[in-house]
Protein backbone atom coordinates (compact mmCIF):
# COMPACT_ATOMS: atom_id res chain seq x y z
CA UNK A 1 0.00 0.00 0.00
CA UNK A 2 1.24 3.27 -0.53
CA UNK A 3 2.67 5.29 1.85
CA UNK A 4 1.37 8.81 0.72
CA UNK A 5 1.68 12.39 2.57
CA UNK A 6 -0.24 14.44 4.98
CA UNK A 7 0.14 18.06 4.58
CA UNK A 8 -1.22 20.39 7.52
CA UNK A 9 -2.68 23.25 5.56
CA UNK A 10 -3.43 26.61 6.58
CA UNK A 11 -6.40 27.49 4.57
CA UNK A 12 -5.58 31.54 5.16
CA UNK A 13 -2.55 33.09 4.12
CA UNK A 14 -0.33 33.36 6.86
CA UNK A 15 0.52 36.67 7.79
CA UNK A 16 2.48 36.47 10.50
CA UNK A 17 5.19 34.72 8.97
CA UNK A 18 8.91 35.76 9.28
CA UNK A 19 10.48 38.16 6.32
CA UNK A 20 13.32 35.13 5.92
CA UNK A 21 10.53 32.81 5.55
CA UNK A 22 8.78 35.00 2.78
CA UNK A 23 11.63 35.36 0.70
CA UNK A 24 11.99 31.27 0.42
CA UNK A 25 10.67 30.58 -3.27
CA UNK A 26 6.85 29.38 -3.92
CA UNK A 27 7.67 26.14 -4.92
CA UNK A 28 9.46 25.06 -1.47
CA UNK A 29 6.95 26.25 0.80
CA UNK A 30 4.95 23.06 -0.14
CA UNK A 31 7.37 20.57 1.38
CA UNK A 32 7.19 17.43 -0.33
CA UNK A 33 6.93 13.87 1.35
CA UNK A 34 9.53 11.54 -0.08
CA UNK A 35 7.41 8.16 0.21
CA UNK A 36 6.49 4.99 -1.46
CA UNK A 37 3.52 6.71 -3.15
CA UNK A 38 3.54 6.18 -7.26
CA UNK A 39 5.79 9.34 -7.48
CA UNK A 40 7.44 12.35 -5.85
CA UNK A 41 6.62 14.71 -8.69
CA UNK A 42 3.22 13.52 -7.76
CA UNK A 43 3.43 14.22 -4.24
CA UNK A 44 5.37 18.02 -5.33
CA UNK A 45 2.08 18.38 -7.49
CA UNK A 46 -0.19 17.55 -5.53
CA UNK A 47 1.10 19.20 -2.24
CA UNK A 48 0.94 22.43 -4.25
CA UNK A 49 -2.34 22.40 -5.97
CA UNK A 50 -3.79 21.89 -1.96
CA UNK A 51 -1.83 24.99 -0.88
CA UNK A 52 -3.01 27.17 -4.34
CA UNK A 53 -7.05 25.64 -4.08
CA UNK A 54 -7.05 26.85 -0.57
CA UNK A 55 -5.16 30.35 -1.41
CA UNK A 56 -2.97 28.90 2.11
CA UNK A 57 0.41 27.27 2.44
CA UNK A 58 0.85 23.25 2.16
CA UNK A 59 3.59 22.15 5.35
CA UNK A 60 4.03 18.07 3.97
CA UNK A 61 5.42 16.27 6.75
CA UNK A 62 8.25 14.19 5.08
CA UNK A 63 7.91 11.02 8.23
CA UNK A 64 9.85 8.21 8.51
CA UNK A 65 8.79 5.17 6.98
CA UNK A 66 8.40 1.18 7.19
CA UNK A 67 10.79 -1.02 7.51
CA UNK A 68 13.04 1.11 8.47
CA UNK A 69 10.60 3.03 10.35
CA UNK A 70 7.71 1.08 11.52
CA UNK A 71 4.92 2.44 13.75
CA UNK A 72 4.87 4.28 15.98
CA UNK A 73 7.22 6.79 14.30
CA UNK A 74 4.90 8.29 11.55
CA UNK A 75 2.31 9.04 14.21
CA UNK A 76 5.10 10.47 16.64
CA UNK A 77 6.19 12.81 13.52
CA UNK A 78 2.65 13.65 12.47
CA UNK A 79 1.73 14.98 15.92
CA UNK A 80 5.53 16.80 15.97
CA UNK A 81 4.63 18.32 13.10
CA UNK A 82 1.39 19.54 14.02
CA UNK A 83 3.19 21.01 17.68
CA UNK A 84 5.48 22.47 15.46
CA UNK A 85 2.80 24.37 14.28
CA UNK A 86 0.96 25.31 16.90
CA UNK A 87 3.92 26.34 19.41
CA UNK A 88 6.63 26.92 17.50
CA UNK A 89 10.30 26.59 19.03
CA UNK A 90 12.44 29.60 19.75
CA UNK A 91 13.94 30.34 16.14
CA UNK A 92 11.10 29.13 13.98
CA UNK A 93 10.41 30.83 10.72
CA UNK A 94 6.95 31.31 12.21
CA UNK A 95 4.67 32.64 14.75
CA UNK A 96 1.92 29.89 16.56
CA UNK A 97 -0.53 28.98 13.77
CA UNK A 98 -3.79 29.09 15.22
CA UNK A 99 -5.30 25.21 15.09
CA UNK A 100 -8.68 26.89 13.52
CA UNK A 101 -6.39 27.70 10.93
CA UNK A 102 -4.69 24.27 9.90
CA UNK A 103 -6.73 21.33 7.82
CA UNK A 104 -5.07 17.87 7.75
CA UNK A 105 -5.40 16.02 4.67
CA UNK A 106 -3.87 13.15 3.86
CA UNK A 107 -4.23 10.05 0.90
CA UNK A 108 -4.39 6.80 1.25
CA UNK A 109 -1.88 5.70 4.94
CA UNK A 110 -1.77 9.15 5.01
CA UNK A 111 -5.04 9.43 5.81
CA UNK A 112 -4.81 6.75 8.30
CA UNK A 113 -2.11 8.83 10.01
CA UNK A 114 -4.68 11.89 9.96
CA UNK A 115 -7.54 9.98 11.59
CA UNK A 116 -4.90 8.86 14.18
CA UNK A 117 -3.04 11.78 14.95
CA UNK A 118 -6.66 13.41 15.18
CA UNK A 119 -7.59 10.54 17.86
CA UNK A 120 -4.34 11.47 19.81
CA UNK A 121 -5.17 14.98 20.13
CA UNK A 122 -8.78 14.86 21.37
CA UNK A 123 -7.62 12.24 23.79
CA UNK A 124 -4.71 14.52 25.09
CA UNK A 125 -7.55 17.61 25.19
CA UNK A 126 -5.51 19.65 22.70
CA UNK A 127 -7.21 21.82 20.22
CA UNK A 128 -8.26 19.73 17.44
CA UNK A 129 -7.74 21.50 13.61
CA UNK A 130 -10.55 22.86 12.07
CA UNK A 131 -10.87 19.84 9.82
CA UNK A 132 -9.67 16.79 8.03
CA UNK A 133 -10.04 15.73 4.40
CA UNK A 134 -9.14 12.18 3.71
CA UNK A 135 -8.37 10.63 0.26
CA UNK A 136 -9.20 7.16 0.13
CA UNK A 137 -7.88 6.69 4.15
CA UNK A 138 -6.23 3.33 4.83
CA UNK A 139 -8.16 2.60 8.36
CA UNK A 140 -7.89 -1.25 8.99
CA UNK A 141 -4.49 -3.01 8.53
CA UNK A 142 -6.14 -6.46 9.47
CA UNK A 143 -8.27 -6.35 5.98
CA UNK A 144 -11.51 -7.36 7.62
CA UNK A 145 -13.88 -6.12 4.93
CA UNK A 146 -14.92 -7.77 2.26
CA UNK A 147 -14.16 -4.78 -0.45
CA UNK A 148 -10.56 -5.60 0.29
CA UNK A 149 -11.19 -8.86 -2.27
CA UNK A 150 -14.27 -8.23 -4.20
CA UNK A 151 -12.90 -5.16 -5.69
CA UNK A 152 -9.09 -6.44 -6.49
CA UNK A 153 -10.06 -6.53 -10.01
CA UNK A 154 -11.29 -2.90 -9.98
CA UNK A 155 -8.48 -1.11 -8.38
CA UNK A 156 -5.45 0.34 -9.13
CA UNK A 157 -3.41 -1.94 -6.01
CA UNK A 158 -1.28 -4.37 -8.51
CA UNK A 159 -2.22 -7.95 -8.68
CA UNK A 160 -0.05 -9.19 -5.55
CA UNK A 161 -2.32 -6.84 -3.42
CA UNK A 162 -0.94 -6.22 -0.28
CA UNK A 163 1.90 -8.68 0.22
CA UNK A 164 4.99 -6.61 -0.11
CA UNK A 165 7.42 -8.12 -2.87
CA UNK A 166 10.64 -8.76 -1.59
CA UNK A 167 13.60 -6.56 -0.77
CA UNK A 168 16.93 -5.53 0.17
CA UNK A 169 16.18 -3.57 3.11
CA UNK A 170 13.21 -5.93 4.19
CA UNK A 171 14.40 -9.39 3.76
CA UNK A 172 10.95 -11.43 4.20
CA UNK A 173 10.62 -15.02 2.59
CA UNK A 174 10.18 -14.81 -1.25
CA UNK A 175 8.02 -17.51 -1.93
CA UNK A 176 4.04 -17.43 -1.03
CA UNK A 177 4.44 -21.18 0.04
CA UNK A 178 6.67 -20.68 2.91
CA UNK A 179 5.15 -17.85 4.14
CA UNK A 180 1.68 -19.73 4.31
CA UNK A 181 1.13 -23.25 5.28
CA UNK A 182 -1.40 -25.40 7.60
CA UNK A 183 -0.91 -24.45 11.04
CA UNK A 184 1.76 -26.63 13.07
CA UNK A 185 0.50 -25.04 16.59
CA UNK A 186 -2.61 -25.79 18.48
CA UNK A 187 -4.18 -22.27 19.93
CA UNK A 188 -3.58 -19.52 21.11
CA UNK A 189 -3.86 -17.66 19.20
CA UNK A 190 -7.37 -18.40 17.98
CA UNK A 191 -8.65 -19.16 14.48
CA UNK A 192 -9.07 -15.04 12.90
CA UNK A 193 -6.39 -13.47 15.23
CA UNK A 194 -2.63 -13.09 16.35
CA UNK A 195 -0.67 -13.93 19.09
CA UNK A 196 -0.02 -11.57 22.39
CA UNK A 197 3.31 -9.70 22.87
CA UNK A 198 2.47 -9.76 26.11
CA UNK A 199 2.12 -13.36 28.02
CA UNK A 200 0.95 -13.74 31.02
CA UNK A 201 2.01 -16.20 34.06
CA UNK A 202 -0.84 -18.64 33.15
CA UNK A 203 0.13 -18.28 29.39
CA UNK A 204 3.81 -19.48 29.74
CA UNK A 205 3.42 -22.15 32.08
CA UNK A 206 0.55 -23.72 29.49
CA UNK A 207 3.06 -22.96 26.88
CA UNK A 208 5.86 -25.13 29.08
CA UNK A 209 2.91 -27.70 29.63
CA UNK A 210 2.13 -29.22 26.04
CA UNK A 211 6.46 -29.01 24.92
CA UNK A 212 6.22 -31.68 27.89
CA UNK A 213 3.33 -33.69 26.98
CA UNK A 214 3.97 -33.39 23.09
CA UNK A 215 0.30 -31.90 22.92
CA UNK A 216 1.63 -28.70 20.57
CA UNK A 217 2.50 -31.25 17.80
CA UNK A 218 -1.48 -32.64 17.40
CA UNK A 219 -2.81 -29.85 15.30
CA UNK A 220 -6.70 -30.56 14.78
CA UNK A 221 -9.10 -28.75 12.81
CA UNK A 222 -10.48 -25.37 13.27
CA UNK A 223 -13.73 -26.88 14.83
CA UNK A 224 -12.00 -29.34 17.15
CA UNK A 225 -9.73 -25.97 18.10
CA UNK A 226 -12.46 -24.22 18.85
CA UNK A 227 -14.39 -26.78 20.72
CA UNK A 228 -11.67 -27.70 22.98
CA UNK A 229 -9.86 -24.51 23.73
CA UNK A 230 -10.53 -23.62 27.62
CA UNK A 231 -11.97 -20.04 28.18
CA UNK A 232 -8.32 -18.16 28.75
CA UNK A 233 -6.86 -19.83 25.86
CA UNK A 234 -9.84 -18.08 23.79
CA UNK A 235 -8.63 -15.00 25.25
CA UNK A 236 -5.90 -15.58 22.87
CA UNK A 237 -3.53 -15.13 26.17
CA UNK A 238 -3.67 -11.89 26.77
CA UNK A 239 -3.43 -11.04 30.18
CA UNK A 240 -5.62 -7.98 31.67
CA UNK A 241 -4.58 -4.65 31.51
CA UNK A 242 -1.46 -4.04 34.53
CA UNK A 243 -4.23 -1.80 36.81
CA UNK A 244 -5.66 -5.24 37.11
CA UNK A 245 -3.72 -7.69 37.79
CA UNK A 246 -2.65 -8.96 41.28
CA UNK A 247 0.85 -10.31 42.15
CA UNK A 248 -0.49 -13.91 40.37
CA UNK A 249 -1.00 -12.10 36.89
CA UNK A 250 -5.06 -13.21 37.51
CA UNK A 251 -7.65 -10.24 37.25
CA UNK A 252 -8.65 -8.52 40.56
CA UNK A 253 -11.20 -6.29 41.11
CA UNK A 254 -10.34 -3.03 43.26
CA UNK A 255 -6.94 -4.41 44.79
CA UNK A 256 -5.30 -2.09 48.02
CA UNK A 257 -2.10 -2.89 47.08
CA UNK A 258 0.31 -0.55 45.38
CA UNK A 259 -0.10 -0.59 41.97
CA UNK A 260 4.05 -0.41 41.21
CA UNK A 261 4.67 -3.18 43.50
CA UNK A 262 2.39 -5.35 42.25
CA UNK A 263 4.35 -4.35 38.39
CA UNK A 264 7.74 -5.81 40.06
CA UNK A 265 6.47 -8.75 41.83
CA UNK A 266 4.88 -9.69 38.03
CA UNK A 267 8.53 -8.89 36.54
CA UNK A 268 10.27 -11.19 39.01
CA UNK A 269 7.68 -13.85 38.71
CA UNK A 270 7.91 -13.57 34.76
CA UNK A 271 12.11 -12.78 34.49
CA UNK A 272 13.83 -13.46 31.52
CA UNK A 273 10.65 -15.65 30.11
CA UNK A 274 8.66 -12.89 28.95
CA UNK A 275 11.88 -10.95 27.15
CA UNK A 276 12.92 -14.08 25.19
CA UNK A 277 8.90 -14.57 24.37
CA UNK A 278 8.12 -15.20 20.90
CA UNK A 279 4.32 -14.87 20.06
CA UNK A 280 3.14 -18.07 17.86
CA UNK A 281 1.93 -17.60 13.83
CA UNK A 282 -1.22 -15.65 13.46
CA UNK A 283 -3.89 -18.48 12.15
CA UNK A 284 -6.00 -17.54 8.99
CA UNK A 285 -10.06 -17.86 10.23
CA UNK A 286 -10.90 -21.31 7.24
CA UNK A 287 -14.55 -21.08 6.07
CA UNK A 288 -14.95 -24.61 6.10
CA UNK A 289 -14.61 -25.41 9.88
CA UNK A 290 -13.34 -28.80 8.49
CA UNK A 291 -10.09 -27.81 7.49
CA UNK A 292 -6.88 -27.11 9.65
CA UNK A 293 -6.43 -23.44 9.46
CA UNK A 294 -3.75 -21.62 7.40
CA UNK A 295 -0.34 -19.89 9.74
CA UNK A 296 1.14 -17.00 8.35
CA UNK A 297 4.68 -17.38 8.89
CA UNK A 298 6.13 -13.69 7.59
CA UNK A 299 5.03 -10.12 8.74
CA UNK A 300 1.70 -9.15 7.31
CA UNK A 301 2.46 -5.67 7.10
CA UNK A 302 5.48 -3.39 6.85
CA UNK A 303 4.01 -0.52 8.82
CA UNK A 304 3.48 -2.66 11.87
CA UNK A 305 4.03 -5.76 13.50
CA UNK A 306 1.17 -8.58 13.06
CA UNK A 307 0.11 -8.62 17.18
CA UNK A 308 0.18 -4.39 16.70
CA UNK A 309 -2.61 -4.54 13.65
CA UNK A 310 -5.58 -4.41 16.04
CA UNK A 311 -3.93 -1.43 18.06
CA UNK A 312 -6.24 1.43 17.64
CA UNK A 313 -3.67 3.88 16.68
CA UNK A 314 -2.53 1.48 13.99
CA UNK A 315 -6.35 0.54 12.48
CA UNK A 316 -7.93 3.71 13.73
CA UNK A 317 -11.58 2.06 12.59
CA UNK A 318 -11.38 0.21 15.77
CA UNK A 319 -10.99 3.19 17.87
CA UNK A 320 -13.48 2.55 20.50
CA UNK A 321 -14.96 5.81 19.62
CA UNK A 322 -14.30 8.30 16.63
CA UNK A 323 -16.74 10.72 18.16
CA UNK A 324 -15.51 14.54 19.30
CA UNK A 325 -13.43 14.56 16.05
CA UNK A 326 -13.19 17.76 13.96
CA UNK A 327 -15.28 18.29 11.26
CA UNK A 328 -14.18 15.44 8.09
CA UNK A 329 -14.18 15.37 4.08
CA UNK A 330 -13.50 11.67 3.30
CA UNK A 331 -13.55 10.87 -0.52
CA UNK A 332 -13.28 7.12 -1.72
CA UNK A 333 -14.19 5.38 -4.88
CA UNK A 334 -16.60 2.58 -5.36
CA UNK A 335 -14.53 0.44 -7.19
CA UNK A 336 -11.52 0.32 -4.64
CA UNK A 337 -10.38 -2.25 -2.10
CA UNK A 338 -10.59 0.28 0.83
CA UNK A 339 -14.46 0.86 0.22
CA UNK A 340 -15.89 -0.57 2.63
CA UNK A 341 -13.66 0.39 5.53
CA UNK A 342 -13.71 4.04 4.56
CA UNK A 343 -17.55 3.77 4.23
CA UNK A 344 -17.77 2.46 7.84
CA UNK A 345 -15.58 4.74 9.29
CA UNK A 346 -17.95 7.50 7.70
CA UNK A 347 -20.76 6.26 9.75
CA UNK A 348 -19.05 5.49 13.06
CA UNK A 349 -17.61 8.52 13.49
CA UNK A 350 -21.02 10.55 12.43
CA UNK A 351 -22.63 7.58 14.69
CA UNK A 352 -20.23 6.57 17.43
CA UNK A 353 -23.35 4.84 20.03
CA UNK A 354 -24.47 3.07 16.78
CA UNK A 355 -21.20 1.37 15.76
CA UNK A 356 -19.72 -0.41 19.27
CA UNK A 357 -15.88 -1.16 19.18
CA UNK A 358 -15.09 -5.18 19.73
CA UNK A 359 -14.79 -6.42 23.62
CA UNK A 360 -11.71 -7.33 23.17
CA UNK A 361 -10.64 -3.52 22.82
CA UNK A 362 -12.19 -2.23 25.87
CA UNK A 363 -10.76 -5.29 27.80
CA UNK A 364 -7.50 -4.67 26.66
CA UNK A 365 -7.35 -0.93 26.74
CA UNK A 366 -8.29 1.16 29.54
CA UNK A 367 -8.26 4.60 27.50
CA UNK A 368 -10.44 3.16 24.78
CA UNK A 369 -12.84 1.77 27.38
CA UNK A 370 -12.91 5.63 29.02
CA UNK A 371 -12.61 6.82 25.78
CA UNK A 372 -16.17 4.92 24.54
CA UNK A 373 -17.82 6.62 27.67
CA UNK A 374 -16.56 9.92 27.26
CA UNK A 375 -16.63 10.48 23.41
CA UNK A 376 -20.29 10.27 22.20
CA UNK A 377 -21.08 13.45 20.31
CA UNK A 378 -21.24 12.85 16.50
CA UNK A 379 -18.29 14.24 14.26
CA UNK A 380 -19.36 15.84 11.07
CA UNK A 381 -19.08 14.16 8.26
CA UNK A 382 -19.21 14.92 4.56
CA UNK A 383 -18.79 11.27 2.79
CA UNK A 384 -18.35 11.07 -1.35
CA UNK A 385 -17.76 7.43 -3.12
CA UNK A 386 -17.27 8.21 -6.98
CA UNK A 387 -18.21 5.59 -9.25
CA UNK A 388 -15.38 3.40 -10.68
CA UNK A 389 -11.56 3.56 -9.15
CA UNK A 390 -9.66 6.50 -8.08
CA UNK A 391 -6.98 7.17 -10.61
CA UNK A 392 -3.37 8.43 -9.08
């Protein structure tokens, strides 16, 4: 997928700027983004038609990317370059731009990164931007809707779709075959998700368990796993968020003890187990409960590692809430693979009490849990799907 830009753009000329920064020529004031979009005269382009159509300037955040540069580090250089903005460091070019002033816009990941960096700032209680307009935004890494398939044939995403080719600076295995194959673990993690980065005490020592009793090496059928699997192991492992646990690593309710000592009795209890922890093959959810599902043995993504897809921050559709937002302009086209999850994150964020985040996202995350509580006001939303694919 590409990796495009997201230029914070003032849609009022900004007076206030410095004379050195006036005399820089036209055609740099747009910054350009140098990323894995299908060119970077495109991105010069495209960066400056923004910055004429709103009579404003155009400040493209050039981020670091994947590989290299996985997650978090676009976000942390989004929301840098939005400070920057905003409260400007002794020596900048510029006076504070006023956040009423600035529009985020972003294609494709970049508009991912806008809905995120948007999420980060509402939960932080910093003036949001006066808007957002977001090109075809990339909003679920874990491809959960069906558009992501049915429209391959109608989109301009080559025929390998999103499984990177390989490369220098990201060696993955070449071949599809050895980066899918029937599963050679029994669960966790469970049919349709990945593993935990984060075991727990109870986790570890069933891990320990079956390497003693050979049970790992039976690998039954996606029924059988799902029949069989005791209640924690459907939990995929994860253990409950650290406010909760007790010295044990099971789920309390309001415990008196001290919350940090509780932290280091779990760290002595877990040692060096936990640091040399290596979460199993995510398992591909069969539709014929017959067969034994698929493992994917390689990183699904570049941007982000396979247990980090589900994070809110790096699928921003499964924010607990997208309500409280700034004012949006989302733009996709029918015949694209992103369809459908730009089409439902139109309506939760203009709905957030109709569209409900996942349990497993409240369990796991005490700010989206608040967050879902706290966020409930609409966000405006003006949603346009064109007919046929969006051409670069």
């Amino acid at each position: 997928m590409p990796f495009s830009g997201v230029p914070l753009v003032s849609p009022f000329p900004l007076s206030d700027l410095s004379p050195e920064f006036e005399q820089i020529p036209t055609d740099i004031k747009s910054f350009d983004t140098v990323g894995g979009s299908a060119s970077n005269i495109y991105d010069v382009l495209n960066n400056t038609l923004v910055a004429r159509k709103f009579k404003g300037r155009a400040f493209a955040v050039n981020y670091r990317k994947a590989p290299q540069y996985p997650w978090p580090c676009p976000l942390h250089d989004v929301l840098a370059a939005y400070l920057y903005l905003t409260d400007p460091p002794p020596g900048a070019l510029h006076t504070a731009v006023k956040p009423e002033k600035i529009v985020l816009a972003g294609d494709s990941a970049g508009g991912g990164l806008c809905v995120s960096a948007l999420c980060v700032l509402r939960d932080m209680g910093l003036q949001l931007p006066a808007g957002a307009v977001l090109i075809s935004p990339w909003v679920d890494l874990t491809h959960s809707f069906p558009s992501i398939m049915s429209n391959a044939e109608t989109d301009i995403i080559p025929p390998h779709g999103f499984i990177a080719k390989p490369s220098a600076t990201w060696p993955i295995k070449p071949r599809l075959s050895d980066r899918v194959s029937e599963a050679r673990n029994q669960p966790p993690p469970v049919p349709g998700h990945a593993d935990t980065l984060e075991p727990g005490p109870e986790r570890i020592e069933r891990e320990k368990q079956r390497e003693e009793d050979g049970s790992e090496k039976v690998v039954q059928s996606q029924e059988q796993m799902f029949e069989e699997m005791s209640e924690a192991e459907r939990r995929d492992g994860v253990p409950p968020p650290k406010h909760q646990r007790d010295a044990t690593g099971s789920s309390t309710a309001a415990s008196e003890r001290n919350v940090d000592s509780r932290e280091g009795l779990m760290d002595k209890q877990l040692g060096d187990t936990v640091d040399q922890w290596e979460p199993k093959p995510p398992k591909v959810l069969m539709e014929n409960p017959d067969d034994t599902p698929l493992e994917l043995k390689a990183q699904i993504q570049l941007y982000a590692e396979t247990e980090q897809l589900t994070h809110p921050l790096v699928s921003p559709v499964l924010q607990a809430s997208l309500g409280n937002l700034c004012p949006l302009y989302i733009i996709a086209g029918n015949g694209e693979v992103l369809r459908d999850e730009i089409i439902y994150l139109a309506h939760k964020a203009s709905h957030p009490d109709e569209y409900p985040v996942r349990e497993g996202v409240l369990r796991d995350s005490p700010r989206q849990a608040e967050n879902a509580k706290k966020f409930t006001t609409p966000t405006k939303v003006h949603l346009q799907v064109f007919d046929g694919k969006l051409d670069p």
